[in-house]
PDB file of N, CA and C in Angstrom:
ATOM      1  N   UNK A   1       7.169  15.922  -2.954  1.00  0.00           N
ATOM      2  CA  UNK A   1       8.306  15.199  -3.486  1.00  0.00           C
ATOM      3  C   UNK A   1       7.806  14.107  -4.441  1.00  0.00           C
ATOM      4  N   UNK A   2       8.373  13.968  -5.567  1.00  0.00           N
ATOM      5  CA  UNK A   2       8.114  12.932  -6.419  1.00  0.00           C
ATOM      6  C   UNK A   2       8.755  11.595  -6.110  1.00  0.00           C
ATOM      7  N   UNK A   3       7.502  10.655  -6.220  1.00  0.00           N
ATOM      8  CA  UNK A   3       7.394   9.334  -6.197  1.00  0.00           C
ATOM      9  C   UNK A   3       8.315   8.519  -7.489  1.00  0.00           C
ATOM     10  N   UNK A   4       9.304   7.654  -7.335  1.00  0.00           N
ATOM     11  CA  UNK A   4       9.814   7.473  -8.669  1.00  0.00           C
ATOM     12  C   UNK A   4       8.672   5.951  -9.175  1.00  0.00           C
ATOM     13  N   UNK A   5       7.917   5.389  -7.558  1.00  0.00           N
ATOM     14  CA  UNK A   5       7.046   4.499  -7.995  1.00  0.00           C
ATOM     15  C   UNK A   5       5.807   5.106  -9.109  1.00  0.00           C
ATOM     16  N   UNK A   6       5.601   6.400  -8.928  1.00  0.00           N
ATOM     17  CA  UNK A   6       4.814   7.155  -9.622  1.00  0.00           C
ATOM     18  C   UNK A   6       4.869   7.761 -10.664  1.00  0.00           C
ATOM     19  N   UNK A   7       6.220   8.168 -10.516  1.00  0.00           N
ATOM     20  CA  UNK A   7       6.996   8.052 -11.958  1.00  0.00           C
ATOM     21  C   UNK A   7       6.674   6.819 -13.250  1.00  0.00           C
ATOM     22  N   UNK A   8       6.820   5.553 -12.439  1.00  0.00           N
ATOM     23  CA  UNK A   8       6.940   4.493 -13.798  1.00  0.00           C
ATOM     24  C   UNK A   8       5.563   4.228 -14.331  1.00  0.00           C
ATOM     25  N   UNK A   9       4.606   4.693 -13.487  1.00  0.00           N
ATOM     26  CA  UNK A   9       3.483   4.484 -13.852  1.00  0.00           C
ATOM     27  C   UNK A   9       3.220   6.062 -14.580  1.00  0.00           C
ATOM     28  N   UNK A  10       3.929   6.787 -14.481  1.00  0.00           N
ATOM     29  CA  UNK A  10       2.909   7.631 -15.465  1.00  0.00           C
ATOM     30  C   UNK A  10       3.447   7.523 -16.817  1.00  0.00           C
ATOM     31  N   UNK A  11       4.773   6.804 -16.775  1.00  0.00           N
ATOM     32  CA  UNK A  11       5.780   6.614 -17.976  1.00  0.00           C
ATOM     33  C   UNK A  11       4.817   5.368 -18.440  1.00  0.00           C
ATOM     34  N   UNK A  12       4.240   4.749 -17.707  1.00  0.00           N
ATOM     35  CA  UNK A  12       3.560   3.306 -18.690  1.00  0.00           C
ATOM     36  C   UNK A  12       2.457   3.962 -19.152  1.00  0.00           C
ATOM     37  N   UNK A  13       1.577   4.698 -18.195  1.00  0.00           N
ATOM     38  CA  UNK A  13       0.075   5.258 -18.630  1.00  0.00           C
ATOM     39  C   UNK A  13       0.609   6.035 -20.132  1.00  0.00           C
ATOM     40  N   UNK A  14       1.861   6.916 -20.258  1.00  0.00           N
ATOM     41  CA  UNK A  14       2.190   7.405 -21.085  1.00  0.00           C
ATOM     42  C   UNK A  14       2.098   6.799 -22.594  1.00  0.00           C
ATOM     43  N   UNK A  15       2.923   5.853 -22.604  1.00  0.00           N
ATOM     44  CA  UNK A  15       3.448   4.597 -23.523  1.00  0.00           C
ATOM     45  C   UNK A  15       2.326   4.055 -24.117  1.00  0.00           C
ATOM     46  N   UNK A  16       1.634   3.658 -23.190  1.00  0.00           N
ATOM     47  CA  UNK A  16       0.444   2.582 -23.327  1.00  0.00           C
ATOM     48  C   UNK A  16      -0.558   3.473 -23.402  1.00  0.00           C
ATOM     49  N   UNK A  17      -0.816   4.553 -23.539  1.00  0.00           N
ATOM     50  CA  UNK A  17      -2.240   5.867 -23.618  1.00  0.00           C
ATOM     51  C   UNK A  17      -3.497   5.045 -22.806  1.00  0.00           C
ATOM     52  N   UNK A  18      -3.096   4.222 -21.956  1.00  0.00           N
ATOM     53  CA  UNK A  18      -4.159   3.802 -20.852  1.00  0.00           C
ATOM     54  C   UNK A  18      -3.751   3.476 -20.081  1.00  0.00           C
ATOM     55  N   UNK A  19      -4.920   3.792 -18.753  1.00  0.00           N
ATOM     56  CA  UNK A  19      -5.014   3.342 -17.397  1.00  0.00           C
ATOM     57  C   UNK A  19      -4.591   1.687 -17.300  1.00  0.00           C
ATOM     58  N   UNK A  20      -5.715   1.644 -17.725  1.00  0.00           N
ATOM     59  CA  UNK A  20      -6.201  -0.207 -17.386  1.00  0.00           C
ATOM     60  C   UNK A  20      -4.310  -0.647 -18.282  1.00  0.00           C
ATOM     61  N   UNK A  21      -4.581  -0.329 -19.806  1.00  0.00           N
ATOM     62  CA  UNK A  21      -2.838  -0.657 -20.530  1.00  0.00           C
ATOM     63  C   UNK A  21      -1.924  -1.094 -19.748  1.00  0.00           C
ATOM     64  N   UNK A  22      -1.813   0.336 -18.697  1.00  0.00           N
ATOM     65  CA  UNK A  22      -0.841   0.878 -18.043  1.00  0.00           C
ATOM     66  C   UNK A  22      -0.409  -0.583 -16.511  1.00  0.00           C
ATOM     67  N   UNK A  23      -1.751  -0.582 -16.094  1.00  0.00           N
ATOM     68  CA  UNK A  23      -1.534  -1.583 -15.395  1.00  0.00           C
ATOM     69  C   UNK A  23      -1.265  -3.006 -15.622  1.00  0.00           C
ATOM     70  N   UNK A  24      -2.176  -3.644 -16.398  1.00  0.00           N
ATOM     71  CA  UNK A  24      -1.790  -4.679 -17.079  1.00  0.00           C
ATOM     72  C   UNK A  24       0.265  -4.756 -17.215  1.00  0.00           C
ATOM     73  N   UNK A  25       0.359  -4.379 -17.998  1.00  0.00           N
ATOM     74  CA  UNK A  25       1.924  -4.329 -18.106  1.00  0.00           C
ATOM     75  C   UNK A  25       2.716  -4.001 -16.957  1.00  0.00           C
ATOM     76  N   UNK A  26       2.349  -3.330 -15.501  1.00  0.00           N
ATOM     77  CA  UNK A  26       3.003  -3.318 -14.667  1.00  0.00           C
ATOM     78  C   UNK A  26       2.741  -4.451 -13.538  1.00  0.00           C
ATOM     79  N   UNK A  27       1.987  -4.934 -13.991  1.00  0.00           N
ATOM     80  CA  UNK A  27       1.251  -6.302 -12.715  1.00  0.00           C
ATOM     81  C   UNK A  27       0.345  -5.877 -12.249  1.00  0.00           C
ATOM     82  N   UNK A  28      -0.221  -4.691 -12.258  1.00  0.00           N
ATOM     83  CA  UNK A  28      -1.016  -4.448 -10.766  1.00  0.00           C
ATOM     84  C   UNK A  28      -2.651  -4.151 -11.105  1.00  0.00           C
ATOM     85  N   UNK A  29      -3.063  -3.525 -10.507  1.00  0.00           N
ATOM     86  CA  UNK A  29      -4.869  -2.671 -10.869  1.00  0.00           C
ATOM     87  C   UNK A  29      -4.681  -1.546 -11.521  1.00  0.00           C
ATOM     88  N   UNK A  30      -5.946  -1.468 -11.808  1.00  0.00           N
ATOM     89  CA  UNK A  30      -5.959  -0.105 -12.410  1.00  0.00           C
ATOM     90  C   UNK A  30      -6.112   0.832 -11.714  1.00  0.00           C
ATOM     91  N   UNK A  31      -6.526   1.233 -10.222  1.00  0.00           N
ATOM     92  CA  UNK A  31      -7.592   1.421  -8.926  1.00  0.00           C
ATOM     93  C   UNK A  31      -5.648   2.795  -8.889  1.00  0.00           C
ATOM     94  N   UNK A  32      -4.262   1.203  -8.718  1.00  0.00           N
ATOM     95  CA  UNK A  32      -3.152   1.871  -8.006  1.00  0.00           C
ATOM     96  C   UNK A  32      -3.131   2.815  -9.085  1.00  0.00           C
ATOM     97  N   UNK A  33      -2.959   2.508 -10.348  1.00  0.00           N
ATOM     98  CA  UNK A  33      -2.324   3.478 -11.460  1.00  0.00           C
ATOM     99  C   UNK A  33      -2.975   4.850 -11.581  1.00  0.00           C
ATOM    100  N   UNK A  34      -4.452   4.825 -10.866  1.00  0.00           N
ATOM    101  CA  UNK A  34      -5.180   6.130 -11.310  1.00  0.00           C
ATOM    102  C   UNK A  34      -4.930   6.528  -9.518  1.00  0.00           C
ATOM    103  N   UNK A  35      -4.683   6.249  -8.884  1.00  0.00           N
ATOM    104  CA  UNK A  35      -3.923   6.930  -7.426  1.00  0.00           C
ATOM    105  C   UNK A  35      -2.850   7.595  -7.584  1.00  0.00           C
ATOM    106  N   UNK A  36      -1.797   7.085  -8.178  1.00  0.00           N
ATOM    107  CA  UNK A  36      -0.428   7.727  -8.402  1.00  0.00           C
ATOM    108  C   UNK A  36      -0.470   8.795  -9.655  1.00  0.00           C
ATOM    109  N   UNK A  37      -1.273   8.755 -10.347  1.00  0.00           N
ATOM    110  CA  UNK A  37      -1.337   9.417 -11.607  1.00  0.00           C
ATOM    111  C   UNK A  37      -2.157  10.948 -10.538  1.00  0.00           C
ATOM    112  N   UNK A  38      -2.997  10.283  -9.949  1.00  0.00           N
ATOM    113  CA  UNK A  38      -3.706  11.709  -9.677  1.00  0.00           C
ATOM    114  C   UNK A  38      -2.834  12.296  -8.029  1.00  0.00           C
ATOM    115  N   UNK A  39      -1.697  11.255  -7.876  1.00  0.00           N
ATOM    116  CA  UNK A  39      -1.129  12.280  -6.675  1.00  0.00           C
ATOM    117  C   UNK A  39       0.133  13.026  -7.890  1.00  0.00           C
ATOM    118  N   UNK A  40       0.733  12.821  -8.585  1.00  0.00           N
ATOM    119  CA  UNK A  40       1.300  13.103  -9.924  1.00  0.00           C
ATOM    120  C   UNK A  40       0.816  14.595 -10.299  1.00  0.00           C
ATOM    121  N   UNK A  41      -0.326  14.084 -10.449  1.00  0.00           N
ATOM    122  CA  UNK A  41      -1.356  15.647 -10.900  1.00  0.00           C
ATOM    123  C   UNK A  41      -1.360  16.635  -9.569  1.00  0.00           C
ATOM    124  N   UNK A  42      -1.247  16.187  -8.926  1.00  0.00           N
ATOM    125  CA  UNK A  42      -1.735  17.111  -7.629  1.00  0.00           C
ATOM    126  C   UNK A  42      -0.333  17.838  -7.109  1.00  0.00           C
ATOM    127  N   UNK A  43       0.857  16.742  -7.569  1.00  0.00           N
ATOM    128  CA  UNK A  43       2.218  17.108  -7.208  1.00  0.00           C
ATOM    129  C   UNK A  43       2.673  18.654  -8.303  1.00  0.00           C
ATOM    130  N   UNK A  44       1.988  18.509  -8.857  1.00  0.00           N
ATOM    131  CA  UNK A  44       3.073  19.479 -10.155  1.00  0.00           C
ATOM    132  C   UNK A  44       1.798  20.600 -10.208  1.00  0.00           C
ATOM    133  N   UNK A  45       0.172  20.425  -9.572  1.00  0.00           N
ATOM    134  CA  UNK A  45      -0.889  21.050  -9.747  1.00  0.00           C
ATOM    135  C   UNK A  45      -1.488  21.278 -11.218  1.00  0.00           C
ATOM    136  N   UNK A  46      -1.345  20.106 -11.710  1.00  0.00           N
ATOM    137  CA  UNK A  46      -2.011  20.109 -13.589  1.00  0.00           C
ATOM    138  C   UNK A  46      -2.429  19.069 -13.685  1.00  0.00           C
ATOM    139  N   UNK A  47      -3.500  18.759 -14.501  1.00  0.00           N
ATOM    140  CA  UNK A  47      -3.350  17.679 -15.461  1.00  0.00           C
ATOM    141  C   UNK A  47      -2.536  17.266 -16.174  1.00  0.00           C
ATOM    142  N   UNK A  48      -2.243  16.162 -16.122  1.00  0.00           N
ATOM    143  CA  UNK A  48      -1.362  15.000 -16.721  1.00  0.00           C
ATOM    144  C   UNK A  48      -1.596  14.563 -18.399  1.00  0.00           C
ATOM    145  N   UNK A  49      -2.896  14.546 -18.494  1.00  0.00           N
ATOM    146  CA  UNK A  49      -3.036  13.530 -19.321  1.00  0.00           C
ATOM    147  C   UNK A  49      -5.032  14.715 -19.507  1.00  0.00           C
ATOM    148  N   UNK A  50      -5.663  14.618 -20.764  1.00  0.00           N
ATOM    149  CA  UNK A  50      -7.010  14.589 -21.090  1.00  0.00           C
ATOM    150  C   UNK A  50      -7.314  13.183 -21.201  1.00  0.00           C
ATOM    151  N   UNK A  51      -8.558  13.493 -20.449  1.00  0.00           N
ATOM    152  CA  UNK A  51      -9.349  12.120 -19.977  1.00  0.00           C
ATOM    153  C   UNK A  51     -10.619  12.362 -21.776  1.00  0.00           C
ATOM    154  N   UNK A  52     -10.286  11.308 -21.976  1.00  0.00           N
ATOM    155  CA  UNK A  52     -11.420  11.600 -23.815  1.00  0.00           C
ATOM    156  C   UNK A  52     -12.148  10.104 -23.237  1.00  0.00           C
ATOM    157  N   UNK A  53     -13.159  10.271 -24.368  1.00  0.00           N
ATOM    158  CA  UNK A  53     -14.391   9.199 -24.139  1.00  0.00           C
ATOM    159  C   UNK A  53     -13.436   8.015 -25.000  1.00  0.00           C
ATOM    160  N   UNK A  54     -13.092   6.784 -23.933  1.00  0.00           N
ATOM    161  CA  UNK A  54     -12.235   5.905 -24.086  1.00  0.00           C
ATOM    162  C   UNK A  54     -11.133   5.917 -25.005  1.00  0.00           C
ATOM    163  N   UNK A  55     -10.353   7.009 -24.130  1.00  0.00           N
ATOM    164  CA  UNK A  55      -9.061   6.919 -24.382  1.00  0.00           C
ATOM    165  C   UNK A  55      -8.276   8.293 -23.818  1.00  0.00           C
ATOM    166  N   UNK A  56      -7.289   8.564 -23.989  1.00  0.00           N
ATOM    167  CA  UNK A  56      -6.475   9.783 -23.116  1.00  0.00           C
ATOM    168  C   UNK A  56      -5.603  10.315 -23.937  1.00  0.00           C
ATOM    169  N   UNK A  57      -4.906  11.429 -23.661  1.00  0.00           N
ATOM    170  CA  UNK A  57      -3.903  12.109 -24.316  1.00  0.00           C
ATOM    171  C   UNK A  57      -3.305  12.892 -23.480  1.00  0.00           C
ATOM    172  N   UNK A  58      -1.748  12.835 -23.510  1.00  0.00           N
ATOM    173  CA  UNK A  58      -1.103  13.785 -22.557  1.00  0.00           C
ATOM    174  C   UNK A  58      -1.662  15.168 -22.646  1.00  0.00           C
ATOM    175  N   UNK A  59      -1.181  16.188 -21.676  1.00  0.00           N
ATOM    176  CA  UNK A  59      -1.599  17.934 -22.095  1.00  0.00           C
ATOM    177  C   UNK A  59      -0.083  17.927 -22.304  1.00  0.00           C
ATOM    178  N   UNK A  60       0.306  19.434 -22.283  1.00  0.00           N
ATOM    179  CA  UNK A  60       1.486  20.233 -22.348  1.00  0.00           C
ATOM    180  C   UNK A  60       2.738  19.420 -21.353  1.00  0.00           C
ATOM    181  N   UNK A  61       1.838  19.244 -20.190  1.00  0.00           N
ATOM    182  CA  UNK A  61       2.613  19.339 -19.149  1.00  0.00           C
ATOM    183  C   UNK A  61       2.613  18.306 -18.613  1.00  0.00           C
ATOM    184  N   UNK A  62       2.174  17.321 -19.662  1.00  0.00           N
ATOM    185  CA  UNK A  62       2.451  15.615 -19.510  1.00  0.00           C
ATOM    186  C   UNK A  62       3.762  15.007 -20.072  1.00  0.00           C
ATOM    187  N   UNK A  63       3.595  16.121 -21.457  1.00  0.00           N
ATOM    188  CA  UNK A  63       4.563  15.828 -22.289  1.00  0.00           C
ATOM    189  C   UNK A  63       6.233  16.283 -21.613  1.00  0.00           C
ATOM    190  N   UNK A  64       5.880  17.441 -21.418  1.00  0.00           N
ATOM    191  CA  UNK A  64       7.520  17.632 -20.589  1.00  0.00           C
ATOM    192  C   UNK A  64       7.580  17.119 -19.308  1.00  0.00           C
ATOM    193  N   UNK A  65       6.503  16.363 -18.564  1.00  0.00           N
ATOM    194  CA  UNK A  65       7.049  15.179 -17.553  1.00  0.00           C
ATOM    195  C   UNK A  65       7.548  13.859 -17.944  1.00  0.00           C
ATOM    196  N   UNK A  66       7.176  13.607 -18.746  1.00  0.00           N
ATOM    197  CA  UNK A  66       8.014  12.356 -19.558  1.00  0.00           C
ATOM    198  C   UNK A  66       8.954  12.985 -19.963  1.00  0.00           C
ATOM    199  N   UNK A  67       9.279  13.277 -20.442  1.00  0.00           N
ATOM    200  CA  UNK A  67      10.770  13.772 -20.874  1.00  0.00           C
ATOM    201  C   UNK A  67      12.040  13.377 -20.295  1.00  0.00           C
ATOM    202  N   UNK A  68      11.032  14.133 -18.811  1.00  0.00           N
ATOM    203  CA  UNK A  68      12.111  14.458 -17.859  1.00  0.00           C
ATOM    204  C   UNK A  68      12.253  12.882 -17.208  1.00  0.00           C
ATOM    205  N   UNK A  69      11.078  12.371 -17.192  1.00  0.00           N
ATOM    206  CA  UNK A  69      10.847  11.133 -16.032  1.00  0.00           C
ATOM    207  C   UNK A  69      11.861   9.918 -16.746  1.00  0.00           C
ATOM    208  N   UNK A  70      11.484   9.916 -18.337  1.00  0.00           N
ATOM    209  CA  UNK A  70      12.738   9.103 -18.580  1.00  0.00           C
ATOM    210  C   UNK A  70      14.027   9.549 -17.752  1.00  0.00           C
ATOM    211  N   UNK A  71      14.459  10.721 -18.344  1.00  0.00           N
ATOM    212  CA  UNK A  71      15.556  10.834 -18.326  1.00  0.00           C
ATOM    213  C   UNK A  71      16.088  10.718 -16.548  1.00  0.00           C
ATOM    214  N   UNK A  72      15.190  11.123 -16.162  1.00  0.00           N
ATOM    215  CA  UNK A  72      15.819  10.496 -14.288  1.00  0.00           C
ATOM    216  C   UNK A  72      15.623   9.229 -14.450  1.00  0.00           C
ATOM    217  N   UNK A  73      14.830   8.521 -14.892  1.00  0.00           N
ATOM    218  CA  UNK A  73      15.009   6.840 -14.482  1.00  0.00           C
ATOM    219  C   UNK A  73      16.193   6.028 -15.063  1.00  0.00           C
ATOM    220  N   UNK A  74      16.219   6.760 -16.148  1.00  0.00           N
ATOM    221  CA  UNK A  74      17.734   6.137 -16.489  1.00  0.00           C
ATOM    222  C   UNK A  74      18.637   6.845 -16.417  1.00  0.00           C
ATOM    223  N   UNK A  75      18.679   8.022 -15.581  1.00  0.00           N
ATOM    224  CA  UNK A  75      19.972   7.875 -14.669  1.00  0.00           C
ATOM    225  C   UNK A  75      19.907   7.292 -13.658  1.00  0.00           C
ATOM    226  N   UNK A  76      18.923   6.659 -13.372  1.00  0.00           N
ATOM    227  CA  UNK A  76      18.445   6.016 -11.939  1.00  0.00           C
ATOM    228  C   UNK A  76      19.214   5.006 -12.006  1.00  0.00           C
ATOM    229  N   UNK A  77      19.160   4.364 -13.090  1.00  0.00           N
ATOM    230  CA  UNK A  77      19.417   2.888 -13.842  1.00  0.00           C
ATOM    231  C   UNK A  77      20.995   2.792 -14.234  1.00  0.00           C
ATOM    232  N   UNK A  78      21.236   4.137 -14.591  1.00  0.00           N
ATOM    233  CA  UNK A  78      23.076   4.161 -14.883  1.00  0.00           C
ATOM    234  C   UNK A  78      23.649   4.203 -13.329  1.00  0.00           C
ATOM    235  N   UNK A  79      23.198   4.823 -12.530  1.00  0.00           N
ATOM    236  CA  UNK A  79      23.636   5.116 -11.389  1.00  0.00           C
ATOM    237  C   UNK A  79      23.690   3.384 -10.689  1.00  0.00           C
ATOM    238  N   UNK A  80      22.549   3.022 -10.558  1.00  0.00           N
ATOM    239  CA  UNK A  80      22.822   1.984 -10.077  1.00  0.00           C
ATOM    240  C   UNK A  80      23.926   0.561 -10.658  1.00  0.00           C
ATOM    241  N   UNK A  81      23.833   0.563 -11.762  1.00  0.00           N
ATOM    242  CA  UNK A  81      24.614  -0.299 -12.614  1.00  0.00           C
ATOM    243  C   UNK A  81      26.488   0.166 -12.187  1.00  0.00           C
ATOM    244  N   UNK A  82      26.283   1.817 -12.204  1.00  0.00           N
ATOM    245  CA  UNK A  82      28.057   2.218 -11.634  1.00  0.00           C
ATOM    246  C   UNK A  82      28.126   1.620 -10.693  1.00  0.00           C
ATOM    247  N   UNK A  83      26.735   1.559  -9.060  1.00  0.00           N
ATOM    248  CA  UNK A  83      27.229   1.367  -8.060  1.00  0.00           C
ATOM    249  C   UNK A  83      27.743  -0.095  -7.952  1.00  0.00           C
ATOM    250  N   UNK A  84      26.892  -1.131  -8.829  1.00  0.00           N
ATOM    251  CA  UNK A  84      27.184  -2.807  -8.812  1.00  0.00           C
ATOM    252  C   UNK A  84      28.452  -2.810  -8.946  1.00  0.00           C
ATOM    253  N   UNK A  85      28.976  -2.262 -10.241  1.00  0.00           N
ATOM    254  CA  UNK A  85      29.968  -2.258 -10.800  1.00  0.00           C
ATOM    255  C   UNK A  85      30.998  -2.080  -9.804  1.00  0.00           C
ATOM    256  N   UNK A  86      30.803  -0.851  -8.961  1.00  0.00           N
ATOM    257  CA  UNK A  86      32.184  -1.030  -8.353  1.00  0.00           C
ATOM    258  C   UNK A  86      31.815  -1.850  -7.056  1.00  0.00           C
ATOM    259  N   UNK A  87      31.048  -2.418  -6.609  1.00  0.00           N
ATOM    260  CA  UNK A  87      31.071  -3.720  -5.633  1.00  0.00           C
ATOM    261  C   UNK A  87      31.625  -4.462  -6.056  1.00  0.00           C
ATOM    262  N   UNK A  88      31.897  -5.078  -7.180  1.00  0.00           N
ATOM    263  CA  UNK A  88      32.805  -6.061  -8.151  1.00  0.00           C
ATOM    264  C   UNK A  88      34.076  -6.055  -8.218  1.00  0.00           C
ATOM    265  N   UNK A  89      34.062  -4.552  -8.580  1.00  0.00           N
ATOM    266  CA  UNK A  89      35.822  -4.016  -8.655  1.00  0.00           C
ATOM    267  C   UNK A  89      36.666  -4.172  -7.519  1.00  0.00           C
TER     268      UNK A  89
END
């Protein structure tokens, strides 16, 4: 089952084409970001991302996980904003 904590980190590693990037901008280590990235990899059974001599690039099947990972997080994000909304109402 996919992690949506694992999700945002592969959406930052994405963005930011680095580990270390990736963390920096989320608060944390780099140690968590390459844990979730490689349970990520292990979840879908691919590589994520080519590891190059300092620096990375999605594969195939990085690229259509972002895609998708946006697009669930912000329905994640619409969903929740409906639910506030109608606590209000």
């Amino acid at each position: 089952m996919l992690d949506l904590k694992d999700l945002r980190c592969f959406i930052a590693v994405y963005e930011t084409r680095g580990f270390g990037r990736a963390a920096k901008t989320l608060n944390t280590v780099q140690s968590n970001i390459s844990v979730r990235i490689r349970r990520l990899e292990d979840e879908v059974g691919a590589p994520l991302f080519d590891r190059l001599h300092r620096s990375i690039r999605p594969t195939a099947k990085g690229e259509v996980l972002y895609r998708y990972a946006v697009k669930v997080l912000q329905d994640i994000s619409e969903m929740e904003a409906a639910i506030i909304e109608q606590r209000v109402a």
